[in-house]
PDB file of N, CA and C in Angstrom:
ATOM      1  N   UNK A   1      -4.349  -8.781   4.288  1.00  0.00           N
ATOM      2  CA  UNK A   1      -4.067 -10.045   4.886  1.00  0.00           C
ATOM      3  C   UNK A   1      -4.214 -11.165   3.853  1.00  0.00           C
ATOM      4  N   UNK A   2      -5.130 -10.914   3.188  1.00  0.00           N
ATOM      5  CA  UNK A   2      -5.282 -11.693   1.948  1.00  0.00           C
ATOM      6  C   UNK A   2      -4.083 -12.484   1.141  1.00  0.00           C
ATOM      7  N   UNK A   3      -3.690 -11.224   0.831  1.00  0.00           N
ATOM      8  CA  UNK A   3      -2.441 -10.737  -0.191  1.00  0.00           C
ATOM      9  C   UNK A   3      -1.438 -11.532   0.448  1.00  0.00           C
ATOM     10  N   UNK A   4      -0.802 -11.444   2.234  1.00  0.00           N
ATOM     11  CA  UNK A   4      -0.208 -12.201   2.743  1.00  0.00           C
ATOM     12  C   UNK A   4      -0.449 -13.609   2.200  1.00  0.00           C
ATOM     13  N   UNK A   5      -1.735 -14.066   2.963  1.00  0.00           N
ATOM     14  CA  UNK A   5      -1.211 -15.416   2.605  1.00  0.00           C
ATOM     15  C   UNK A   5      -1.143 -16.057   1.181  1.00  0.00           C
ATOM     16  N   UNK A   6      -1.590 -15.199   0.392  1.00  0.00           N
ATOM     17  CA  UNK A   6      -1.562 -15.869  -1.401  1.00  0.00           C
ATOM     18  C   UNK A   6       0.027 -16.038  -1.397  1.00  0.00           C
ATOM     19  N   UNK A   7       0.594 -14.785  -0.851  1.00  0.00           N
ATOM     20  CA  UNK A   7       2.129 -14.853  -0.896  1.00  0.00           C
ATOM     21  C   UNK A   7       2.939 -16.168   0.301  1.00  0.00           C
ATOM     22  N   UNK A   8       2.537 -16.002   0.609  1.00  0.00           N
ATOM     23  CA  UNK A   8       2.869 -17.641   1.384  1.00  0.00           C
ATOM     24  C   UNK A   8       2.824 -18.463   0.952  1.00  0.00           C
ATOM     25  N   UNK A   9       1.853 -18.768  -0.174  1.00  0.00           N
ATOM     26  CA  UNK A   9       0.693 -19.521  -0.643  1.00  0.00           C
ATOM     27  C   UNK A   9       1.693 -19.867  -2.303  1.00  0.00           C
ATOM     28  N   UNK A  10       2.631 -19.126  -2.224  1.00  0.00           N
ATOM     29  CA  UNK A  10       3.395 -18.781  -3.822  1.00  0.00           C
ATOM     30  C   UNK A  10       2.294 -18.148  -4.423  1.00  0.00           C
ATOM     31  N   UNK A  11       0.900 -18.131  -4.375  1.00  0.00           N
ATOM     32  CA  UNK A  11       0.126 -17.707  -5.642  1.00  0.00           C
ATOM     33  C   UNK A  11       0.017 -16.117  -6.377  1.00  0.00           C
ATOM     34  N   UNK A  12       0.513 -16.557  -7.459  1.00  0.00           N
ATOM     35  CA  UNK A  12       0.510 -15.578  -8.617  1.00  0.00           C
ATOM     36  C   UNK A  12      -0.731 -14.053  -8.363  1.00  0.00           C
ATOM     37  N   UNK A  13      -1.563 -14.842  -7.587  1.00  0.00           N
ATOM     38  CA  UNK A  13      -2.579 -13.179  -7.867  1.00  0.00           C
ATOM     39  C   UNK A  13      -2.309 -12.604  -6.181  1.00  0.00           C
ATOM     40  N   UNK A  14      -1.356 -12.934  -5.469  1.00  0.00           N
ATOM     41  CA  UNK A  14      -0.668 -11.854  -4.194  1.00  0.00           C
ATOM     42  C   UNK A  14      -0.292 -10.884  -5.078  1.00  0.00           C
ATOM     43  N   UNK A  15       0.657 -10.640  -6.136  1.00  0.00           N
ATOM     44  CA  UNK A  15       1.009  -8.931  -6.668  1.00  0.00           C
ATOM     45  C   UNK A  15      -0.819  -8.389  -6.864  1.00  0.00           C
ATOM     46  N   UNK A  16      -1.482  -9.049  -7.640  1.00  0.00           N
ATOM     47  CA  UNK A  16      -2.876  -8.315  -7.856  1.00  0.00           C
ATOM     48  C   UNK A  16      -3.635  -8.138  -6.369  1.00  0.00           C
ATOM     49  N   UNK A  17      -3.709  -8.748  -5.506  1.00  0.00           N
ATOM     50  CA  UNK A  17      -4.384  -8.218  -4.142  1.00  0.00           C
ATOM     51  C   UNK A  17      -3.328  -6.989  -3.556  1.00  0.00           C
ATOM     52  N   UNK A  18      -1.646  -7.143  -3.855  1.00  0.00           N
ATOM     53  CA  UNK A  18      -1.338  -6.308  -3.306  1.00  0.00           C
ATOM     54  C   UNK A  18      -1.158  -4.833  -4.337  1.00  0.00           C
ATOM     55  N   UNK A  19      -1.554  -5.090  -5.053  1.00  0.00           N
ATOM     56  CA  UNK A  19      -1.550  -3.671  -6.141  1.00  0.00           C
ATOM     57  C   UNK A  19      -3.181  -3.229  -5.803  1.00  0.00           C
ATOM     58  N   UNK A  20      -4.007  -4.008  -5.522  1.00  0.00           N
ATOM     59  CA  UNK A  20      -5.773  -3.462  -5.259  1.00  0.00           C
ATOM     60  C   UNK A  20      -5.641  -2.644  -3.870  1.00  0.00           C
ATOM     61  N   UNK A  21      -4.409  -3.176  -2.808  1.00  0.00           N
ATOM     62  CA  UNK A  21      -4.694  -2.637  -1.458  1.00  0.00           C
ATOM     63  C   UNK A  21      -3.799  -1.225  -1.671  1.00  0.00           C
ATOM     64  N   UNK A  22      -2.865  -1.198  -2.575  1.00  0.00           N
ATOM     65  CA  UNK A  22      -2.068   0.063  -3.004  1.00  0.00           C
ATOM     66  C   UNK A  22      -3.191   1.096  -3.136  1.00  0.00           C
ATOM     67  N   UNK A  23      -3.691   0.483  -4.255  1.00  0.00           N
ATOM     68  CA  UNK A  23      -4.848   1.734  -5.069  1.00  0.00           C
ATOM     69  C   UNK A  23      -5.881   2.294  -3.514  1.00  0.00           C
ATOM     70  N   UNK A  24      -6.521   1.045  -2.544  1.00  0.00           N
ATOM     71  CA  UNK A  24      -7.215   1.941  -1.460  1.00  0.00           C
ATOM     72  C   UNK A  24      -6.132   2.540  -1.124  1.00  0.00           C
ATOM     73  N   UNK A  25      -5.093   2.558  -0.916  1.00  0.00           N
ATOM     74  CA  UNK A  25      -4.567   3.306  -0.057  1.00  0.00           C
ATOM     75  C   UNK A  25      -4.116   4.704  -0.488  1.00  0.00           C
ATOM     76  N   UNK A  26      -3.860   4.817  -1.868  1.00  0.00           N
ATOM     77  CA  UNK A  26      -4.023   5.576  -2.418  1.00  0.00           C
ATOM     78  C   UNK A  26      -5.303   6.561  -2.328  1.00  0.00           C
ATOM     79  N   UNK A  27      -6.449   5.874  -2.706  1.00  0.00           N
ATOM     80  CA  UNK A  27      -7.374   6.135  -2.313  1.00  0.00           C
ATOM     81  C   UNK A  27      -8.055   7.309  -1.177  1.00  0.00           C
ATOM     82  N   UNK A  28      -7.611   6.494  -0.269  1.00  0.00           N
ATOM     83  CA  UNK A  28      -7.741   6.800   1.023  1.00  0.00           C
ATOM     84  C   UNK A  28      -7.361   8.442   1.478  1.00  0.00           C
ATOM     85  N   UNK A  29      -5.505   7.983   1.121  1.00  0.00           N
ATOM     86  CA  UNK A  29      -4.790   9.243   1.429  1.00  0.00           C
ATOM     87  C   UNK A  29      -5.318  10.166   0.297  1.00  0.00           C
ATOM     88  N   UNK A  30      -5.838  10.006  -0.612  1.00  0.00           N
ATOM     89  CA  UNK A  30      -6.411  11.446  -1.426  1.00  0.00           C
ATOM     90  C   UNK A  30      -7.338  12.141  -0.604  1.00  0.00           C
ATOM     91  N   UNK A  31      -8.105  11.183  -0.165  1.00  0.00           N
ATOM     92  CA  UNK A  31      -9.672  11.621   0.635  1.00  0.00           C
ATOM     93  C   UNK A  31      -8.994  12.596   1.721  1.00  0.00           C
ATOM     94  N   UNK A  32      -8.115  12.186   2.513  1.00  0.00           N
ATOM     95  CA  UNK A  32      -7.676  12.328   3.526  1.00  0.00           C
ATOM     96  C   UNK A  32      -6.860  14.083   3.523  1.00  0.00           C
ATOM     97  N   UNK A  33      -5.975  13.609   2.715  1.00  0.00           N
ATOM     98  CA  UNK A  33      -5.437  15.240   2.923  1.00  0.00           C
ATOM     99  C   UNK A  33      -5.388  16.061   1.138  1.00  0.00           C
ATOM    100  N   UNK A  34      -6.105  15.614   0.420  1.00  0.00           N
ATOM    101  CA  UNK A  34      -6.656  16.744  -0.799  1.00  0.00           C
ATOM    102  C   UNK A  34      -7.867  17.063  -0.237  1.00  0.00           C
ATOM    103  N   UNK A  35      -8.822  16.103  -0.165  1.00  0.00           N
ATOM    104  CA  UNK A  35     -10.496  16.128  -0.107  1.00  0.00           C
ATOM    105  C   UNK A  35     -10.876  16.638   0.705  1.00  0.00           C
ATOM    106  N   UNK A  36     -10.324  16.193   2.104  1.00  0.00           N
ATOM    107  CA  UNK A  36     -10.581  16.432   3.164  1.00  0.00           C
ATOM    108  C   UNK A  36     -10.257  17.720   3.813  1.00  0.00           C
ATOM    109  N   UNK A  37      -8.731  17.635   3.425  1.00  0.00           N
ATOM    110  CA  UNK A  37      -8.004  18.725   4.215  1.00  0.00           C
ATOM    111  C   UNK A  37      -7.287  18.315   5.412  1.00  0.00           C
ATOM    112  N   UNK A  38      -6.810  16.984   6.245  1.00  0.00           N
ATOM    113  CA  UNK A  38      -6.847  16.844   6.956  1.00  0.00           C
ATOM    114  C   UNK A  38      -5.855  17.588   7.907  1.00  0.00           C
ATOM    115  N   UNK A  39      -4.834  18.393   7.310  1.00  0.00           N
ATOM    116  CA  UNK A  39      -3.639  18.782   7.878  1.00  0.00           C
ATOM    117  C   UNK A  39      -4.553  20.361   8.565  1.00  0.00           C
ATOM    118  N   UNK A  40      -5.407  20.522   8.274  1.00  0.00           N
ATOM    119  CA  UNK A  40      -5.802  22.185   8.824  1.00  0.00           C
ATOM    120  C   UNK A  40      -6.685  21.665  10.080  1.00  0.00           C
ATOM    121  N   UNK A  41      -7.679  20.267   9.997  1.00  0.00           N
ATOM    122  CA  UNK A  41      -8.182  20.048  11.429  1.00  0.00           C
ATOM    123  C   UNK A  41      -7.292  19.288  12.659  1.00  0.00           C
ATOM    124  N   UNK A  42      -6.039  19.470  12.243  1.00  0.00           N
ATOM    125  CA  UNK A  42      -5.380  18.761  12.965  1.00  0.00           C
ATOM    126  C   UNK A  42      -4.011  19.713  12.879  1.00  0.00           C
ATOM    127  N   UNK A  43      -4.180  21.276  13.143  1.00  0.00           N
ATOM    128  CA  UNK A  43      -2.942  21.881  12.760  1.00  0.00           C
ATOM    129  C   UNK A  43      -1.906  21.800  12.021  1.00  0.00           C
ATOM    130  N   UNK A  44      -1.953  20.642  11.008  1.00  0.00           N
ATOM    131  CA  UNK A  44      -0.650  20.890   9.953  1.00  0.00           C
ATOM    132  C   UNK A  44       0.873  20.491  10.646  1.00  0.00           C
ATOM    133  N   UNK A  45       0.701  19.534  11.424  1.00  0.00           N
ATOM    134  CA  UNK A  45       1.738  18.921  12.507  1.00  0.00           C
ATOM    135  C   UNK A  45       2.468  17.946  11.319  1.00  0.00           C
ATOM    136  N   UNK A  46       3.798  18.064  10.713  1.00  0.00           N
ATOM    137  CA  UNK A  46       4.513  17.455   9.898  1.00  0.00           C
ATOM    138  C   UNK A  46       4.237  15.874  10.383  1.00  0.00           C
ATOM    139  N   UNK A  47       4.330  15.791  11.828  1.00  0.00           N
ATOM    140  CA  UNK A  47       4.332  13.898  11.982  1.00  0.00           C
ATOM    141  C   UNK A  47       2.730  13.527  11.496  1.00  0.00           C
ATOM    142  N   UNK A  48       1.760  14.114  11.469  1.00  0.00           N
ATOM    143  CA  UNK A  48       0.590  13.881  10.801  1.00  0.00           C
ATOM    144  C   UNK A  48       1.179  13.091   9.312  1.00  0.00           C
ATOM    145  N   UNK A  49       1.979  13.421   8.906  1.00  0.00           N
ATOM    146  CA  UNK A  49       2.614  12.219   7.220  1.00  0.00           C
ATOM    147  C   UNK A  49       3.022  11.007   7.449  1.00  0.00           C
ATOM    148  N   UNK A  50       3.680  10.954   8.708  1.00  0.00           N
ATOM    149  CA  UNK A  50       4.467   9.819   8.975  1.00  0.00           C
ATOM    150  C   UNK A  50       3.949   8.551   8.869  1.00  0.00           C
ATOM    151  N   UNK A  51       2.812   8.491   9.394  1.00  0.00           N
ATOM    152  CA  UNK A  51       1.720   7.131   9.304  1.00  0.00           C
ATOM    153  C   UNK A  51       1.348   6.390   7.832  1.00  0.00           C
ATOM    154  N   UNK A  52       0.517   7.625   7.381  1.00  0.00           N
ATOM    155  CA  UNK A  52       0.580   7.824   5.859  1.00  0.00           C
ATOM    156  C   UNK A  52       2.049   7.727   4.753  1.00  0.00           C
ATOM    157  N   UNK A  53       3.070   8.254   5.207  1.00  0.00           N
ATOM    158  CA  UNK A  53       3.914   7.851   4.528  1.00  0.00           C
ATOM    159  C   UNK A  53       4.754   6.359   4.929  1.00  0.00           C
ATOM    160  N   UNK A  54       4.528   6.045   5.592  1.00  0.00           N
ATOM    161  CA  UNK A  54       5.195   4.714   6.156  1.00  0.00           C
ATOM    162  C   UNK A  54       4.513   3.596   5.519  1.00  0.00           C
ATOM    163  N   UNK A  55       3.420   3.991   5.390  1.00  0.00           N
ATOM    164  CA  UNK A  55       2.332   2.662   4.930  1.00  0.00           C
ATOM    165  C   UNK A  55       2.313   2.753   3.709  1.00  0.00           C
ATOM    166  N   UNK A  56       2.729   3.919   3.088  1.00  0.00           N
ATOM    167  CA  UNK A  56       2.963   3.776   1.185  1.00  0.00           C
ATOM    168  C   UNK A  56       4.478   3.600   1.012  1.00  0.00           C
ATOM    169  N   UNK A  57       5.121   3.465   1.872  1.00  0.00           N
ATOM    170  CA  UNK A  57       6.078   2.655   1.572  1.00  0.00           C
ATOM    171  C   UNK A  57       6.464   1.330   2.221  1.00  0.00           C
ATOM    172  N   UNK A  58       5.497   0.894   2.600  1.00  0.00           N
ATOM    173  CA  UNK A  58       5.139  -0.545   2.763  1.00  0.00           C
ATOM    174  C   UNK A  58       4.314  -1.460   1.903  1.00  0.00           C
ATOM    175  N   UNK A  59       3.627  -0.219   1.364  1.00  0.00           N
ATOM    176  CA  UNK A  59       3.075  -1.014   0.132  1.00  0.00           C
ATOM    177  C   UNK A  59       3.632  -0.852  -1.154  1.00  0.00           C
ATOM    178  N   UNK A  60       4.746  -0.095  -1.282  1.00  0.00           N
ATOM    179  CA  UNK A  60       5.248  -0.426  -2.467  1.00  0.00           C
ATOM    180  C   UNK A  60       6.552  -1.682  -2.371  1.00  0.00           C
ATOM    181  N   UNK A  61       6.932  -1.481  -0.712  1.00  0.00           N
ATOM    182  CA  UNK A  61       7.816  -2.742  -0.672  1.00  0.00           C
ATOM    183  C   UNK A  61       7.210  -4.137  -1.343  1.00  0.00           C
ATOM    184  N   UNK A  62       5.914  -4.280  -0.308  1.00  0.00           N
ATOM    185  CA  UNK A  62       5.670  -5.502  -0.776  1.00  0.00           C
ATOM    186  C   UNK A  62       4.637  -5.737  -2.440  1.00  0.00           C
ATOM    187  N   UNK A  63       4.472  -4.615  -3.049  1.00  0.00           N
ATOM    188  CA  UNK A  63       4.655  -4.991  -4.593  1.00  0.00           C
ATOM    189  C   UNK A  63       5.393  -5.407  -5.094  1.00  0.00           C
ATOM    190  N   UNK A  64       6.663  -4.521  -4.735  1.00  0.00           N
ATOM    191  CA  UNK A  64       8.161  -5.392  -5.616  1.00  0.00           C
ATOM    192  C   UNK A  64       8.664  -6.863  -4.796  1.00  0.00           C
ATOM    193  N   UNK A  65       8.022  -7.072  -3.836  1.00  0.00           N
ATOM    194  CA  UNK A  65       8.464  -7.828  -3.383  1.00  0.00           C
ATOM    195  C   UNK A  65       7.601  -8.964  -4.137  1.00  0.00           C
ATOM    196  N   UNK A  66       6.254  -8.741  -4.223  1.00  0.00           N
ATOM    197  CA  UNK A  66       5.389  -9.887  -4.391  1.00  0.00           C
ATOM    198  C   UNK A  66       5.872 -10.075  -6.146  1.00  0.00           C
ATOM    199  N   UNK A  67       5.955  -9.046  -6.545  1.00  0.00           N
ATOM    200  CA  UNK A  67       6.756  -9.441  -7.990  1.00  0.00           C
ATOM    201  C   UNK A  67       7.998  -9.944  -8.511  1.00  0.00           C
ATOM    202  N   UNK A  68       8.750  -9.729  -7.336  1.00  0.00           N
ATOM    203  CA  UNK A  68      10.067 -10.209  -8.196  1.00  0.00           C
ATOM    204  C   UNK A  68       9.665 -11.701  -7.248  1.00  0.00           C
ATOM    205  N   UNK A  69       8.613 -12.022  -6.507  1.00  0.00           N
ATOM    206  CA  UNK A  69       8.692 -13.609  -6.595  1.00  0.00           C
ATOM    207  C   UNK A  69       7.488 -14.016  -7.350  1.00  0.00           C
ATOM    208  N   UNK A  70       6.852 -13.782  -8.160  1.00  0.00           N
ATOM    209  CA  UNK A  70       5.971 -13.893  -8.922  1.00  0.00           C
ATOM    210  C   UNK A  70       6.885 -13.984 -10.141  1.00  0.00           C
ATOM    211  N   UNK A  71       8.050 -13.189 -10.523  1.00  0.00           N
ATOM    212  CA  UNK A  71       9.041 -13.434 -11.674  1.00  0.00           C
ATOM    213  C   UNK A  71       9.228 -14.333 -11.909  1.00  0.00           C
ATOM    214  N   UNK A  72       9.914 -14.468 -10.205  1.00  0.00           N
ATOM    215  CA  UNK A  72      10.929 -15.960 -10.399  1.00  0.00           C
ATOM    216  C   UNK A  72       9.997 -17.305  -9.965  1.00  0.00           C
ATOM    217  N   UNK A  73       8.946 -17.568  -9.468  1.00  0.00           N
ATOM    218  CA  UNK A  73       8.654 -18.999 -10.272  1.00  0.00           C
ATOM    219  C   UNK A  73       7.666 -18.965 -10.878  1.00  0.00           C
ATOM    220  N   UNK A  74       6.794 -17.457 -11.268  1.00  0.00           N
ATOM    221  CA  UNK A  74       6.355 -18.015 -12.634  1.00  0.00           C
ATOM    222  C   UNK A  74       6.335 -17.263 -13.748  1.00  0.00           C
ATOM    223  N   UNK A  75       7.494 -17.690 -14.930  1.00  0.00           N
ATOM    224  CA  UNK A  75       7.786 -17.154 -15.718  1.00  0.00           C
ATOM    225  C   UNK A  75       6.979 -17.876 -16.755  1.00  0.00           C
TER     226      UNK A  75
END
């Protein structure tokens, strides 16, 4: 939410809050289904990714997003 409003905000460190919330999430999903295992306590049900994959590609949207306006006004 942070990250939101810096980006509202124009400010330059929204790509850095939104590259820190990448890495938990990264994070996270390691714990989750390397560490954990989570696909065997929960039968290994393919839509078990969907959540997880939706949200890492929401956070890579809004990296490129927060960067290519971080490009363009401050070069």
């Amino acid at each position: 939410m942070i990250a939101s409003v810096l980006l509202l905000m124009r400010n330059r460190l929204a790509f850095i809050a939104y590259l820190v919330s990448f890495a938990g999430v990264l994070i996270q999903d390691l714990d989750s289904f390397v560490l954990r295992n989570v696909t065997d306590v929960f039968g290994g049900d393919p839509m078990l990714y969907a959540i997880p994959g939706t949200v890492l590609v929401v956070c890579v949207l809004e990296l490129w997003f927060s960067r290519s306006l971080a490009d363009q006004y401050y070069r």
